[in-house]
N, C-alpha and C. Protein backbone atom coordinates (compact mmCIF):
# COMPACT_ATOMS: atom_id res chain seq x y z
N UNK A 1 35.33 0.24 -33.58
CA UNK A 1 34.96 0.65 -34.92
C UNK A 1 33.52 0.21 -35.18
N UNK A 2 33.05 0.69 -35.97
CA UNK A 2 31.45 0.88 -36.07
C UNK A 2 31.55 -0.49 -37.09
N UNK A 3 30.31 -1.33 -37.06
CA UNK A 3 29.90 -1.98 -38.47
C UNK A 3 29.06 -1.35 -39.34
N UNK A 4 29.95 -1.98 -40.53
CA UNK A 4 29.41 -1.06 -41.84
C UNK A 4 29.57 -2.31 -42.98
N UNK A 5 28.17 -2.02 -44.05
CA UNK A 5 28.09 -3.20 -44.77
C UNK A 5 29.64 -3.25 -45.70
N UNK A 6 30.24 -4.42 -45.90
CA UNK A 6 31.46 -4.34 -46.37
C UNK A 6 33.00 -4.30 -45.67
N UNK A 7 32.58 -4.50 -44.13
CA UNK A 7 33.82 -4.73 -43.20
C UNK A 7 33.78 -5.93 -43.59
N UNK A 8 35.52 -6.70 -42.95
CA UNK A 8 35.41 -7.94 -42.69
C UNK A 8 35.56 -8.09 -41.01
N UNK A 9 34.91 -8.83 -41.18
CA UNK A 9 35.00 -9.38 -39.56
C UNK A 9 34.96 -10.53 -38.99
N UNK A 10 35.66 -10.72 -37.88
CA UNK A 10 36.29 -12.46 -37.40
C UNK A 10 35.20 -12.34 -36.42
N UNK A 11 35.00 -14.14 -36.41
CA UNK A 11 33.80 -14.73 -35.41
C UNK A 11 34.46 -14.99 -34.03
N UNK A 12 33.92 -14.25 -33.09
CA UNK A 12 34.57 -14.61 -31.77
C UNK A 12 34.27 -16.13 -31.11
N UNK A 13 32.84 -16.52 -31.57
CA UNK A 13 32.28 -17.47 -31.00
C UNK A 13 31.21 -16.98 -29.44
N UNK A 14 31.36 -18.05 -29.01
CA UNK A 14 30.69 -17.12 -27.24
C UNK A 14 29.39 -17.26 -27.61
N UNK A 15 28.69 -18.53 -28.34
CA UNK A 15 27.52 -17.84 -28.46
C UNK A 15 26.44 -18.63 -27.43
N UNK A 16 25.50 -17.62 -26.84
CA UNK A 16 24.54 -18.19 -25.84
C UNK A 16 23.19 -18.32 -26.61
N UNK A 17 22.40 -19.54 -26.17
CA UNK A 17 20.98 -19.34 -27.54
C UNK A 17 20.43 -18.76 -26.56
N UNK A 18 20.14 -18.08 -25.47
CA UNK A 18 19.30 -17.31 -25.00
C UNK A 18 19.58 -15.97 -25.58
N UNK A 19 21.15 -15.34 -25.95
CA UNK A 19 21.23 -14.17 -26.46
C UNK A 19 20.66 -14.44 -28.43
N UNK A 20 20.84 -15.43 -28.70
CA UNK A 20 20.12 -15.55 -29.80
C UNK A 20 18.52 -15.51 -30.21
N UNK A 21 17.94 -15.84 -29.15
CA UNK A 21 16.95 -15.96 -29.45
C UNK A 21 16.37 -14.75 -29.14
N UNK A 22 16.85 -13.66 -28.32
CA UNK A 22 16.28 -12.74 -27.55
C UNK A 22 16.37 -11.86 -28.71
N UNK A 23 17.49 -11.84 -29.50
CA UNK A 23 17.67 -10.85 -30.65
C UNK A 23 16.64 -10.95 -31.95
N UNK A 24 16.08 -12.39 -31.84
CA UNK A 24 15.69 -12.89 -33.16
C UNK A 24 16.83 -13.17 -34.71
N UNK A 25 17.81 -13.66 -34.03
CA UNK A 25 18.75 -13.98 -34.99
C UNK A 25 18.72 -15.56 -35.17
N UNK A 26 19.72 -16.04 -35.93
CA UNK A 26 20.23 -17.53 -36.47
C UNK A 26 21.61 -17.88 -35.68
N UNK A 27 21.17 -19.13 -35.33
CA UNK A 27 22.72 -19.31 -34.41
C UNK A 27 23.92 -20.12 -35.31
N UNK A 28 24.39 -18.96 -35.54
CA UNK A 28 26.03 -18.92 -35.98
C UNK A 28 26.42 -20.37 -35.99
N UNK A 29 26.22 -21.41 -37.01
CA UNK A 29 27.07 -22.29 -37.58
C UNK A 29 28.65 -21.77 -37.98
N UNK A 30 28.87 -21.34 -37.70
CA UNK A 30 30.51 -20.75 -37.73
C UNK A 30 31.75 -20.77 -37.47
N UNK A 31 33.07 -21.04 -37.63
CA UNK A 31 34.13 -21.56 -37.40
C UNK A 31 34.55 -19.91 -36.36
N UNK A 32 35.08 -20.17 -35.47
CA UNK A 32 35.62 -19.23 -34.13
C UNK A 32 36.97 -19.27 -34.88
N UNK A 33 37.14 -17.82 -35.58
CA UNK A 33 38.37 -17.19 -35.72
C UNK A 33 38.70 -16.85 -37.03
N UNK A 34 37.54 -17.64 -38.08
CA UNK A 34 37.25 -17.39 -39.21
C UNK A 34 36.69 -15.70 -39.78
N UNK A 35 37.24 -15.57 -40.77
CA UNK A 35 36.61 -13.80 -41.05
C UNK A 35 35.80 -14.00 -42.19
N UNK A 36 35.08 -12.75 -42.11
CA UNK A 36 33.43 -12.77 -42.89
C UNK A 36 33.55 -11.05 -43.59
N UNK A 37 32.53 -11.34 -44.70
CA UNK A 37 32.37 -9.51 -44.97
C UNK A 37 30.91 -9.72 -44.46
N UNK A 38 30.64 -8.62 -44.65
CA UNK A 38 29.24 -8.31 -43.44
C UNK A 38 28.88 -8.11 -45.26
N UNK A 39 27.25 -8.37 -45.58
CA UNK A 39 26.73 -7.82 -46.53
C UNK A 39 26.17 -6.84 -45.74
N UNK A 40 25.69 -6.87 -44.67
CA UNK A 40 24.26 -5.94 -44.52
C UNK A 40 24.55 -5.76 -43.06
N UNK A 41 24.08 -4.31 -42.56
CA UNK A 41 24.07 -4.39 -40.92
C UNK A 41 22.91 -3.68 -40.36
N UNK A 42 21.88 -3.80 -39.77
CA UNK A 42 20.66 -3.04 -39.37
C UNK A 42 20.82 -2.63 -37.78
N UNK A 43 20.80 -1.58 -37.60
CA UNK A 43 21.03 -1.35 -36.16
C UNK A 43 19.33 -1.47 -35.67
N UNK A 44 19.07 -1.69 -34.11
CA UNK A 44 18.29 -1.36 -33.49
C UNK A 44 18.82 -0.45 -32.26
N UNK A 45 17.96 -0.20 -31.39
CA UNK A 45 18.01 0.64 -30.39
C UNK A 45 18.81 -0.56 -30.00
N UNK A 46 18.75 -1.93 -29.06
CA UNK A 46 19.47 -2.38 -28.27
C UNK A 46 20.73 -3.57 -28.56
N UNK A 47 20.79 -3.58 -30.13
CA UNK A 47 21.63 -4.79 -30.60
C UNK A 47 21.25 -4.42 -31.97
N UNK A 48 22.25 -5.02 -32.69
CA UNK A 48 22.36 -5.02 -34.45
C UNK A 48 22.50 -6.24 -34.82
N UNK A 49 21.97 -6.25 -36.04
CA UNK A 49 21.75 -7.77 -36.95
C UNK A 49 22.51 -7.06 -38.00
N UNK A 50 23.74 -8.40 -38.29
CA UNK A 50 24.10 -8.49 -39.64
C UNK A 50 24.08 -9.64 -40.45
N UNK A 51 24.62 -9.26 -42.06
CA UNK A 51 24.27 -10.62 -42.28
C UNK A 51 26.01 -10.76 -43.28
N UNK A 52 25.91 -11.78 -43.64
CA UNK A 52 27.30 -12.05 -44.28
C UNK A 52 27.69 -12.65 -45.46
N UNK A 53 28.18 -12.28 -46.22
CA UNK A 53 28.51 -12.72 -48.16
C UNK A 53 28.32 -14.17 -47.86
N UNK A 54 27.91 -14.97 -48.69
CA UNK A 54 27.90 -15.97 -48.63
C UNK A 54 27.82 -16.99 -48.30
N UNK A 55 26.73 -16.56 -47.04
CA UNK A 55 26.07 -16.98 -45.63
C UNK A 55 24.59 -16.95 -45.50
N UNK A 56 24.21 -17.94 -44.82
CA UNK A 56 22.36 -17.85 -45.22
C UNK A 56 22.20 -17.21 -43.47
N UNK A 57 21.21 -16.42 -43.33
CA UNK A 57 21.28 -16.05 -42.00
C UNK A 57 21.53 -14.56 -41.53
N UNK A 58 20.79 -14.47 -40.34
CA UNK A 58 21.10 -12.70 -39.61
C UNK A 58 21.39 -13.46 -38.47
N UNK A 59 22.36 -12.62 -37.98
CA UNK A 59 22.90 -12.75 -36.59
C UNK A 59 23.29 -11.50 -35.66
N UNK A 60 23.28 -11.81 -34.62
CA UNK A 60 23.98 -11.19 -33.44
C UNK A 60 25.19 -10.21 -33.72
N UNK A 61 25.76 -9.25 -33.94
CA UNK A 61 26.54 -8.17 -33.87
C UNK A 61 27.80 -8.91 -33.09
N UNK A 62 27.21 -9.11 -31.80
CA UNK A 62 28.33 -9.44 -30.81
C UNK A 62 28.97 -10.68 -30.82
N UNK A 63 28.51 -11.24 -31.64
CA UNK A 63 29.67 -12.40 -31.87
C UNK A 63 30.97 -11.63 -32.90
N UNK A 64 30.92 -10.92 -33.58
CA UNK A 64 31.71 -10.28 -34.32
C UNK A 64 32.75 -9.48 -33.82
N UNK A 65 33.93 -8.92 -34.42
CA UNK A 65 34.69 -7.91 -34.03
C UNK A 65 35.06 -7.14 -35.58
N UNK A 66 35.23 -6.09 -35.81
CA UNK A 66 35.48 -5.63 -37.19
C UNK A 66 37.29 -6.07 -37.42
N UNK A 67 37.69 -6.42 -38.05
CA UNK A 67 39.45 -6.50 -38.62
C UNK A 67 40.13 -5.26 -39.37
């Protein structure tokens, strides 16, 4: 399923700071298994940044899964 601002979605965890940094994201202070609403999602050509209600921060797509 596609991300779209207003899914919720659970944190897989898995996170590598080389895939963080390569994206230009924030590394996920985040509880693994916890669910989130996405406020915002920006695609690029090779990876997407979202960001999340009540969360300071853009991150990585792929730590996510939609619910």
């Amino acid at each position: 399923m596609k991300m779209q601002t207003g899914n919720t979605v659970v944190f897989l965890g898995a996170v590598i700071p080389e895939q963080v940094a390569w994206a230009g994201t924030d590394y996920p202070d985040l509880t693994v298994g916890d669910t989130y609403t996405l406020a915002s999602v920006k695609q690029f050509p090779s990876f997407t940044h979202v960001t999340l209600d009540g969360i300071a921060g853009k991150f990585n797509s792929v730590h996510f899964r939609v619910v």
